[in-house]
PDB file of N, CA and C in Angstrom:
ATOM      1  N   UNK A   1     108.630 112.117 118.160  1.00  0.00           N
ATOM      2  CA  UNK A   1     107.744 111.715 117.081  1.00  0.00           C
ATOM      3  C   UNK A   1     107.743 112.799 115.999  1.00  0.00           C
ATOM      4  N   UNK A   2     107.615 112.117 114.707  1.00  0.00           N
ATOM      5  CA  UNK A   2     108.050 113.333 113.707  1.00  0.00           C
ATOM      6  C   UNK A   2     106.461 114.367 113.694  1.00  0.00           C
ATOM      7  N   UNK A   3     106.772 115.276 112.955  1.00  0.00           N
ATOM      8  CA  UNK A   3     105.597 116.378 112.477  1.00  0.00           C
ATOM      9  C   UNK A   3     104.744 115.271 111.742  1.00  0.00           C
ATOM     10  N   UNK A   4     103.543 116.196 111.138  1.00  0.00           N
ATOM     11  CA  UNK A   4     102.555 115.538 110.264  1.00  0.00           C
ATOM     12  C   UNK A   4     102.746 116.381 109.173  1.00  0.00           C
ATOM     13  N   UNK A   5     102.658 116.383 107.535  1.00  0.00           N
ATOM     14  CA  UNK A   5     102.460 116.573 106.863  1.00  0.00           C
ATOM     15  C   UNK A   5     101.922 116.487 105.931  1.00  0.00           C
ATOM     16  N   UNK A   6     100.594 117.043 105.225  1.00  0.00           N
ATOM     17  CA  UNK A   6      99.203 116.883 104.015  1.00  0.00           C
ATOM     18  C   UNK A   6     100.115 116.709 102.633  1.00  0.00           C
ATOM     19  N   UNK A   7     100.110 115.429 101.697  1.00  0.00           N
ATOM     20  CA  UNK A   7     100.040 115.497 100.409  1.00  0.00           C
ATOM     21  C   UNK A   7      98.510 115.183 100.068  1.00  0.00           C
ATOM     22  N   UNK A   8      99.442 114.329  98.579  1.00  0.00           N
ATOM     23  CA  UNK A   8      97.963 114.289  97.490  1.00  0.00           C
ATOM     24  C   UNK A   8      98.181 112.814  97.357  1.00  0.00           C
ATOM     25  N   UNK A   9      97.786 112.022  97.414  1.00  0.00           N
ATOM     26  CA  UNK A   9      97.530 110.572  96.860  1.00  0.00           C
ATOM     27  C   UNK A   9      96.625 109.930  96.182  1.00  0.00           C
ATOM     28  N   UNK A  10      96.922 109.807  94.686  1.00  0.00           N
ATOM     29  CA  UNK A  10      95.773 110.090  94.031  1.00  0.00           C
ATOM     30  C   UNK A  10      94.733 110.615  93.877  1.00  0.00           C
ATOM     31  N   UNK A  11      94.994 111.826  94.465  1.00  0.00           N
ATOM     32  CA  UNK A  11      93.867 112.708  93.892  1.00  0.00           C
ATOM     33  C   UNK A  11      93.178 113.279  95.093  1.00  0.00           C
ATOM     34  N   UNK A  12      93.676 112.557  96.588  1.00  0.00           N
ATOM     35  CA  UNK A  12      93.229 112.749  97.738  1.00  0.00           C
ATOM     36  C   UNK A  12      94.149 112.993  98.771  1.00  0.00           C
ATOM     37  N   UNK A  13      93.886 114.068  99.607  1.00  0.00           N
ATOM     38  CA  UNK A  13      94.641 115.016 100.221  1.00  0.00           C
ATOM     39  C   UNK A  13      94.745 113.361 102.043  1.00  0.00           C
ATOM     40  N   UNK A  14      96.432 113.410 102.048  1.00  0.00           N
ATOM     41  CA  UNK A  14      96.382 112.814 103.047  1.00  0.00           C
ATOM     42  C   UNK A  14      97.435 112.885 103.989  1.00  0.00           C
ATOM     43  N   UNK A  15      97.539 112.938 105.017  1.00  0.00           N
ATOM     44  CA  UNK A  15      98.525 112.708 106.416  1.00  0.00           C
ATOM     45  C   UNK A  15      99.278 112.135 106.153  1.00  0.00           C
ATOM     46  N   UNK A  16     101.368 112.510 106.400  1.00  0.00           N
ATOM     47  CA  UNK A  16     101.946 111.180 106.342  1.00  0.00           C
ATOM     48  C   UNK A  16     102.732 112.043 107.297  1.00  0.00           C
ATOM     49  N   UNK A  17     103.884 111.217 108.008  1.00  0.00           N
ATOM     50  CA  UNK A  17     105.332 111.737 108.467  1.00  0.00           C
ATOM     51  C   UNK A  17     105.952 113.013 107.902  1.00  0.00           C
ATOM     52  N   UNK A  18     106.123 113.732 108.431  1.00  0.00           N
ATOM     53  CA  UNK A  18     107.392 114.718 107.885  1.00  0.00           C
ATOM     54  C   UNK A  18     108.300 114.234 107.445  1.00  0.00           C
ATOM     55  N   UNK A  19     109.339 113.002 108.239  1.00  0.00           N
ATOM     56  CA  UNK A  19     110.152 112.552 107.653  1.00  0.00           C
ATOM     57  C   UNK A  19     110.094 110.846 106.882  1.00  0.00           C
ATOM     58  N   UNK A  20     108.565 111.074 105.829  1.00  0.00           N
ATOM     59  CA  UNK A  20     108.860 109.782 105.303  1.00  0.00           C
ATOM     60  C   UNK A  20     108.668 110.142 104.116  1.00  0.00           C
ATOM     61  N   UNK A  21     109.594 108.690 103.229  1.00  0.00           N
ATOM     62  CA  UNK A  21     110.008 108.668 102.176  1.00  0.00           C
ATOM     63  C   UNK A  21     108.693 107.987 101.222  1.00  0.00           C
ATOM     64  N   UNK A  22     109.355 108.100  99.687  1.00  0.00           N
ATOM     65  CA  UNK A  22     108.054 107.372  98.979  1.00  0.00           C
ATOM     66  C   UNK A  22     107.829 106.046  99.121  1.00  0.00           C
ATOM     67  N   UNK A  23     109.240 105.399  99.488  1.00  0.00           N
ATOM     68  CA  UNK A  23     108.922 104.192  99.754  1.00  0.00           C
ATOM     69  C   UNK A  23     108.450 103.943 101.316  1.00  0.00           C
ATOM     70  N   UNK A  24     108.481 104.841 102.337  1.00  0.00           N
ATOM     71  CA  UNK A  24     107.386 104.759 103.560  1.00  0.00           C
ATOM     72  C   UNK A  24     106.341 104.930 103.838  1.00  0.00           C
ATOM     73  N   UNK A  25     105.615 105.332 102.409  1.00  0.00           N
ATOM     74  CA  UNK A  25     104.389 105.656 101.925  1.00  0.00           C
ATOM     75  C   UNK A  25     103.392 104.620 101.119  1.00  0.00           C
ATOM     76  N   UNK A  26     104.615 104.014 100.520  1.00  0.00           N
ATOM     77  CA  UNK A  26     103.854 102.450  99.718  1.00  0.00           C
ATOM     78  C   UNK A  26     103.985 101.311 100.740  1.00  0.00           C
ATOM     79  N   UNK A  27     104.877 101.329 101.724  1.00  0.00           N
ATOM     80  CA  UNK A  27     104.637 100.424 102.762  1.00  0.00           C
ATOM     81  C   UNK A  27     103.297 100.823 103.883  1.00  0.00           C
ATOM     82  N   UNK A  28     103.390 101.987 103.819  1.00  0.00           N
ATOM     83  CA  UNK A  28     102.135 101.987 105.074  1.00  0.00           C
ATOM     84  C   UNK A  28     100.920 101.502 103.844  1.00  0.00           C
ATOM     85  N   UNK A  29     101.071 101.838 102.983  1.00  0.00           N
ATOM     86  CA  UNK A  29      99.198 101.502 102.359  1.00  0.00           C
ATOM     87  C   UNK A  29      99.602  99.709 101.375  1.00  0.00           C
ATOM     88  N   UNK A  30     100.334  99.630 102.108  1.00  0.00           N
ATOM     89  CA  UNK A  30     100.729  97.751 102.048  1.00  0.00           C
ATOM     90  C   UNK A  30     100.709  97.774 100.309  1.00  0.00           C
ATOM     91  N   UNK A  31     101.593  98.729  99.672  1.00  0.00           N
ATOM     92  CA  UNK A  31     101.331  98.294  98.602  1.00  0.00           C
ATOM     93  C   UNK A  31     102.860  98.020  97.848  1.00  0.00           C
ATOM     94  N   UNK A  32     102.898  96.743  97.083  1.00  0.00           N
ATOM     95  CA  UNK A  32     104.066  96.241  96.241  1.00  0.00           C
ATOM     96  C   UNK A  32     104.639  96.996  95.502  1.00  0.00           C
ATOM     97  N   UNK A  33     106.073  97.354  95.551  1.00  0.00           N
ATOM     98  CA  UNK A  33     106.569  98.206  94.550  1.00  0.00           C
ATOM     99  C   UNK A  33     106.642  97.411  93.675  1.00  0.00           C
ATOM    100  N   UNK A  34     107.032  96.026  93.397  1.00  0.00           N
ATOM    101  CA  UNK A  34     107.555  95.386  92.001  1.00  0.00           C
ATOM    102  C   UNK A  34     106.548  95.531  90.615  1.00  0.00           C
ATOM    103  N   UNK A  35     105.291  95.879  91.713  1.00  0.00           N
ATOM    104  CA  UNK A  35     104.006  96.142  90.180  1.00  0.00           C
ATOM    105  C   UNK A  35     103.439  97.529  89.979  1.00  0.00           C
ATOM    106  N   UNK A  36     104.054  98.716  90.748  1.00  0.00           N
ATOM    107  CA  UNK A  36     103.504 100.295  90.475  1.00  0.00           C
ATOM    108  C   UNK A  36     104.426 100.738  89.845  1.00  0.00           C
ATOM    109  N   UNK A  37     104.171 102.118  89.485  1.00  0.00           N
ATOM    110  CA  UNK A  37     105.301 102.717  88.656  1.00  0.00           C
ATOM    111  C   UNK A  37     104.648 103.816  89.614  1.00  0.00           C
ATOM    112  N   UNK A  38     105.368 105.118  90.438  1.00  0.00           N
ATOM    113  CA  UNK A  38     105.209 106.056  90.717  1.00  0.00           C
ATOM    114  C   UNK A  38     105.110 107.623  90.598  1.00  0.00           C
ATOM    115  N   UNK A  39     104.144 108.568  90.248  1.00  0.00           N
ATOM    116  CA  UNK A  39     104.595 109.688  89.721  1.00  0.00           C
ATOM    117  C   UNK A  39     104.466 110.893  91.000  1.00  0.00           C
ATOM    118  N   UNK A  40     105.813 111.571  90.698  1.00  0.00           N
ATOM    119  CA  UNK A  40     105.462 112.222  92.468  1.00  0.00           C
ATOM    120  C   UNK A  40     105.922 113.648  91.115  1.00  0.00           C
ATOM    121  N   UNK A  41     104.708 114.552  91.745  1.00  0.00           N
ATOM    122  CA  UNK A  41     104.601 115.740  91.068  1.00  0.00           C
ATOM    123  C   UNK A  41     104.897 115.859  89.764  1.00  0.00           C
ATOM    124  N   UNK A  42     104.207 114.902  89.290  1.00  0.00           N
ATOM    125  CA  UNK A  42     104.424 115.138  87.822  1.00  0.00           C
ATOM    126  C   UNK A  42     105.658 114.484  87.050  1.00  0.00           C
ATOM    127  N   UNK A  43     106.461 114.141  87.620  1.00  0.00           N
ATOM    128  CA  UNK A  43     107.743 113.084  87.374  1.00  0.00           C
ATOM    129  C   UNK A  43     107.910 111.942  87.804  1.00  0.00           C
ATOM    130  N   UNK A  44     107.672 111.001  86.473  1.00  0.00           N
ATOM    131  CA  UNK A  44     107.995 109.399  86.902  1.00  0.00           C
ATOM    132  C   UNK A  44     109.186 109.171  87.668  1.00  0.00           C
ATOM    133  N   UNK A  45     108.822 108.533  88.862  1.00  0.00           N
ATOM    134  CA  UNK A  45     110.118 108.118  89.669  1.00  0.00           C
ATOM    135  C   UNK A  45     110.742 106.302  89.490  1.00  0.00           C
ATOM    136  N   UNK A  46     112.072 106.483  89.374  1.00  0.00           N
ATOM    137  CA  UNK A  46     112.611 105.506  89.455  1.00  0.00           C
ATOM    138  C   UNK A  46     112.513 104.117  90.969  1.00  0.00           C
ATOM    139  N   UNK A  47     111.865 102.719  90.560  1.00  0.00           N
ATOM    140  CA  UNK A  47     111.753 102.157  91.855  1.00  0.00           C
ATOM    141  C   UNK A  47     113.103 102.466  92.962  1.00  0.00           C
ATOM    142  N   UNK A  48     114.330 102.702  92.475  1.00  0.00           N
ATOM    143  CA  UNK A  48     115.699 102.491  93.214  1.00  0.00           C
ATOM    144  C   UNK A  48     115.489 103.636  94.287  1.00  0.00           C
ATOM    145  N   UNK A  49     114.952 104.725  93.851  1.00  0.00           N
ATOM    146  CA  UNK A  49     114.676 105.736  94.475  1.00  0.00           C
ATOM    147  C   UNK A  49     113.793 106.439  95.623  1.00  0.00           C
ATOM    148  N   UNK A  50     112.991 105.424  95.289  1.00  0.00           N
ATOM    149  CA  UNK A  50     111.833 105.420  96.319  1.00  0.00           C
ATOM    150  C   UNK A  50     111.853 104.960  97.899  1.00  0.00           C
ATOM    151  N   UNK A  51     113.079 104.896  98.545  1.00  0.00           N
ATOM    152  CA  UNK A  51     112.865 104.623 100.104  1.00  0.00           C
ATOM    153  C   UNK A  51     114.490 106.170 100.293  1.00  0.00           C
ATOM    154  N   UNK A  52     114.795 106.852  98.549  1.00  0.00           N
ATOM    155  CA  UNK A  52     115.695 107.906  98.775  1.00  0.00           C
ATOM    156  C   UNK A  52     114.896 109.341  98.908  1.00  0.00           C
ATOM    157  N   UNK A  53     113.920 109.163  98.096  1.00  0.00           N
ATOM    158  CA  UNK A  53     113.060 110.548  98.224  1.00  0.00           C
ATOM    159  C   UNK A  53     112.036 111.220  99.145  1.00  0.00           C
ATOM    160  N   UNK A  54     112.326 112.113 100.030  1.00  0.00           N
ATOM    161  CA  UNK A  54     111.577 112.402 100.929  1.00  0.00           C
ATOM    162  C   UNK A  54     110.436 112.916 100.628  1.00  0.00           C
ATOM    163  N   UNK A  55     108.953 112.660 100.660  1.00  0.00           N
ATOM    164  CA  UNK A  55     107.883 113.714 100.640  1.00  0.00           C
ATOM    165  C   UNK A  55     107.753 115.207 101.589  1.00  0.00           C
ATOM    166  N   UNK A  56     107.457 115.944 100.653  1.00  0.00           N
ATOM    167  CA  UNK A  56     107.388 117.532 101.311  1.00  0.00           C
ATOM    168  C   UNK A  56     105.962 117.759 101.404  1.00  0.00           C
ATOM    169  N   UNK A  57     105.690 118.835 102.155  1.00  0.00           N
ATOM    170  CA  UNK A  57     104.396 119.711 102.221  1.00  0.00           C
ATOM    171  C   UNK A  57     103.679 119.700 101.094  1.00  0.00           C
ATOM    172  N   UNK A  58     102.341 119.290 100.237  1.00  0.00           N
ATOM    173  CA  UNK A  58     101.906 119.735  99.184  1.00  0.00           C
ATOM    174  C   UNK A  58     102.151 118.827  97.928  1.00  0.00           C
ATOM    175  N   UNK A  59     103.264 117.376  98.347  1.00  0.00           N
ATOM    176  CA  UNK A  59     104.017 117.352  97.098  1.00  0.00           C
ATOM    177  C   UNK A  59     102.366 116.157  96.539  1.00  0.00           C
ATOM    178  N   UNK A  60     102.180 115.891  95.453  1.00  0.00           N
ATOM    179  CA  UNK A  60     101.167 114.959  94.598  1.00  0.00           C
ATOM    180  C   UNK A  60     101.999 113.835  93.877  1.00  0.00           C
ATOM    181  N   UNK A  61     101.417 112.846  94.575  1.00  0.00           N
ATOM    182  CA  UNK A  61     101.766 111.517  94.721  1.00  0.00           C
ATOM    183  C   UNK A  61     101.016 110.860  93.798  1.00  0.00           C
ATOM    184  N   UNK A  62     100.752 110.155  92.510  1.00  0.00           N
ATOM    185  CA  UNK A  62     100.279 108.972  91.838  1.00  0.00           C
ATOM    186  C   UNK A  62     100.835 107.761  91.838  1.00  0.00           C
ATOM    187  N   UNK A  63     100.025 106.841  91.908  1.00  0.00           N
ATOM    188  CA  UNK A  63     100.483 105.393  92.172  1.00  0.00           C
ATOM    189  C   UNK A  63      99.253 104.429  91.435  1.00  0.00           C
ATOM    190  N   UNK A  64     100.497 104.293  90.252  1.00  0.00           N
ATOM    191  CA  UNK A  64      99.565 103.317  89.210  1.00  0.00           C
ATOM    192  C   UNK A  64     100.075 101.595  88.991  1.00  0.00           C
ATOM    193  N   UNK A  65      99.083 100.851  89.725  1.00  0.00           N
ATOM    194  CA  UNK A  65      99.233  99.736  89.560  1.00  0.00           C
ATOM    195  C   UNK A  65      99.334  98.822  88.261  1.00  0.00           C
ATOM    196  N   UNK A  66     100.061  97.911  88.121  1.00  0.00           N
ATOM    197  CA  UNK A  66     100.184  97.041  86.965  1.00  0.00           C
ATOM    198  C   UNK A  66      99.031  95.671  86.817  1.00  0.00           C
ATOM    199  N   UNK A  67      98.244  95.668  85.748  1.00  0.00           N
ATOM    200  CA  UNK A  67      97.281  94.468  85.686  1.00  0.00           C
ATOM    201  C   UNK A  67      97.740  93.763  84.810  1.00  0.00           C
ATOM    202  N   UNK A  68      97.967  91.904  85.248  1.00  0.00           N
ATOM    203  CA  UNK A  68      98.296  91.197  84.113  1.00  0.00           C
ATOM    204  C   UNK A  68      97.474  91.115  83.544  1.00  0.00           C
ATOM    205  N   UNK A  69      97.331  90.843  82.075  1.00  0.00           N
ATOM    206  CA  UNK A  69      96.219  90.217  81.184  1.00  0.00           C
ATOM    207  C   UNK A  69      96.058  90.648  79.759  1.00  0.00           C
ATOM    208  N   UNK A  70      95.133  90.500  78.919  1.00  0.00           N
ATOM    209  CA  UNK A  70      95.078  90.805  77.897  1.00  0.00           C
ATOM    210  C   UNK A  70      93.816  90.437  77.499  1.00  0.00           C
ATOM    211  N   UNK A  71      93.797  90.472  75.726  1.00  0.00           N
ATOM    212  CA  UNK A  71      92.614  90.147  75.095  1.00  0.00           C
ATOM    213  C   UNK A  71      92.580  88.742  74.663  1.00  0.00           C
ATOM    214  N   UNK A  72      91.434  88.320  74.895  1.00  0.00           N
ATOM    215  CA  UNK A  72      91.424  86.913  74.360  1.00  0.00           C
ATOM    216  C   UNK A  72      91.782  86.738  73.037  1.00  0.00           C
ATOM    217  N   UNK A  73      92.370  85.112  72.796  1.00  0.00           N
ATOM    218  CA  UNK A  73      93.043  84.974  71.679  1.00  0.00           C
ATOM    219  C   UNK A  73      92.301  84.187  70.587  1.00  0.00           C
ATOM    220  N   UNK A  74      91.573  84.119  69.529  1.00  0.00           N
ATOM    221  CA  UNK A  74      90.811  83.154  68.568  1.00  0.00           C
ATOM    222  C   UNK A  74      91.872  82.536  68.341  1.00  0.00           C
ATOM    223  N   UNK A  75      91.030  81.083  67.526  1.00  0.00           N
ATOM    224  CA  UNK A  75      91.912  79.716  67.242  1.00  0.00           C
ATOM    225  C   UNK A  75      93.052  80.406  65.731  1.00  0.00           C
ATOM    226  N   UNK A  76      92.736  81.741  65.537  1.00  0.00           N
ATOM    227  CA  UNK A  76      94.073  81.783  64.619  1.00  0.00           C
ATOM    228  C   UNK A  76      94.820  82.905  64.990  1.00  0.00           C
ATOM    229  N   UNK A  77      94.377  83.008  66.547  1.00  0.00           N
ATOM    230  CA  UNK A  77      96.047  83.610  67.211  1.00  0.00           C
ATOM    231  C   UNK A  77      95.585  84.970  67.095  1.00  0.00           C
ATOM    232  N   UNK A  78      94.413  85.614  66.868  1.00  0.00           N
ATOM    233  CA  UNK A  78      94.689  86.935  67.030  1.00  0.00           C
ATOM    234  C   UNK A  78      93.556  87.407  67.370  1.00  0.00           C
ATOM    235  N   UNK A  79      94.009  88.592  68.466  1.00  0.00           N
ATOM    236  CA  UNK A  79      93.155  89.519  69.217  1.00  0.00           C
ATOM    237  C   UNK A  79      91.883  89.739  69.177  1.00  0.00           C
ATOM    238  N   UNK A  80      90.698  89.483  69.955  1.00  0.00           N
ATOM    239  CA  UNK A  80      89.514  90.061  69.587  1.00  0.00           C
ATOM    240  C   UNK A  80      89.733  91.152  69.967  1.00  0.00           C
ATOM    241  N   UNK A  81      88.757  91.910  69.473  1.00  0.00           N
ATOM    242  CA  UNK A  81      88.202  93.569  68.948  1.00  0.00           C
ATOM    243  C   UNK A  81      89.250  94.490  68.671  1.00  0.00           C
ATOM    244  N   UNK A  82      90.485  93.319  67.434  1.00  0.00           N
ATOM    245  CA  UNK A  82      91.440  94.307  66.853  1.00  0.00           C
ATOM    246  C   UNK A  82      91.003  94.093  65.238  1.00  0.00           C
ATOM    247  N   UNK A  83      91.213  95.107  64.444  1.00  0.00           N
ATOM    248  CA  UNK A  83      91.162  94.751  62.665  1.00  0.00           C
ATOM    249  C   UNK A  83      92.238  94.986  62.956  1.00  0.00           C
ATOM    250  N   UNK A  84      92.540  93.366  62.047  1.00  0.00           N
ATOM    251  CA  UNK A  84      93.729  93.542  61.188  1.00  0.00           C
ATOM    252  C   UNK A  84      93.261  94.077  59.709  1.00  0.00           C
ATOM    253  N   UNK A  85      94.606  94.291  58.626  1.00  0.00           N
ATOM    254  CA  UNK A  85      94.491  94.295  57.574  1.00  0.00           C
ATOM    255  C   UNK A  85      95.026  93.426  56.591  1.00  0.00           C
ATOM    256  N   UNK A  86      94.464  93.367  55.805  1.00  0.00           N
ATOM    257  CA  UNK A  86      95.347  91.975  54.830  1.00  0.00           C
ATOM    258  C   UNK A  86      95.735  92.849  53.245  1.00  0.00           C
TER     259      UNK A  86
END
């Protein structure tokens, strides 16, 4: 059985494998890669990469989810609580 090792996950110090990757990290907390974008120490990581990169001792993990949606649209098509200018 592998070692244990403390990162940061958002902001909170947590237990994972010695030998797991970022993408063995978004599978244990059941979360979808097709809608996060990942930042591991300060550098946006590429999705392709994420079951290639191993987490180390210490390393700080962000994981920012994607929300569909927007601002509602008035009957002439444009944004509430934007000024336009004319």
């Amino acid at each position: 059985m592998a070692e244990s090792i403390q990162i940061h996950v958002n902001g909170e110090q947590r237990a994972c494998r010695s030998d797991a990757t970022v993408g063995d990290l978004l599978r244990e907390l059941a979360i979808q890669t097709e809608r996060v974008a990942v930042e591991l120490n300060l550098e946006i990581m590429d999705r392709k990469d994420f079951d290639r990169q191993s987490l180390k001792p210490g390393d700080r993990v962000e994981i920012l989810g994607f929300i569909g949606g927007g601002a509602p649209v008035d009957a002439q098509g444009l944004g509430r609580g934007v000024v336009y200018a004319d």
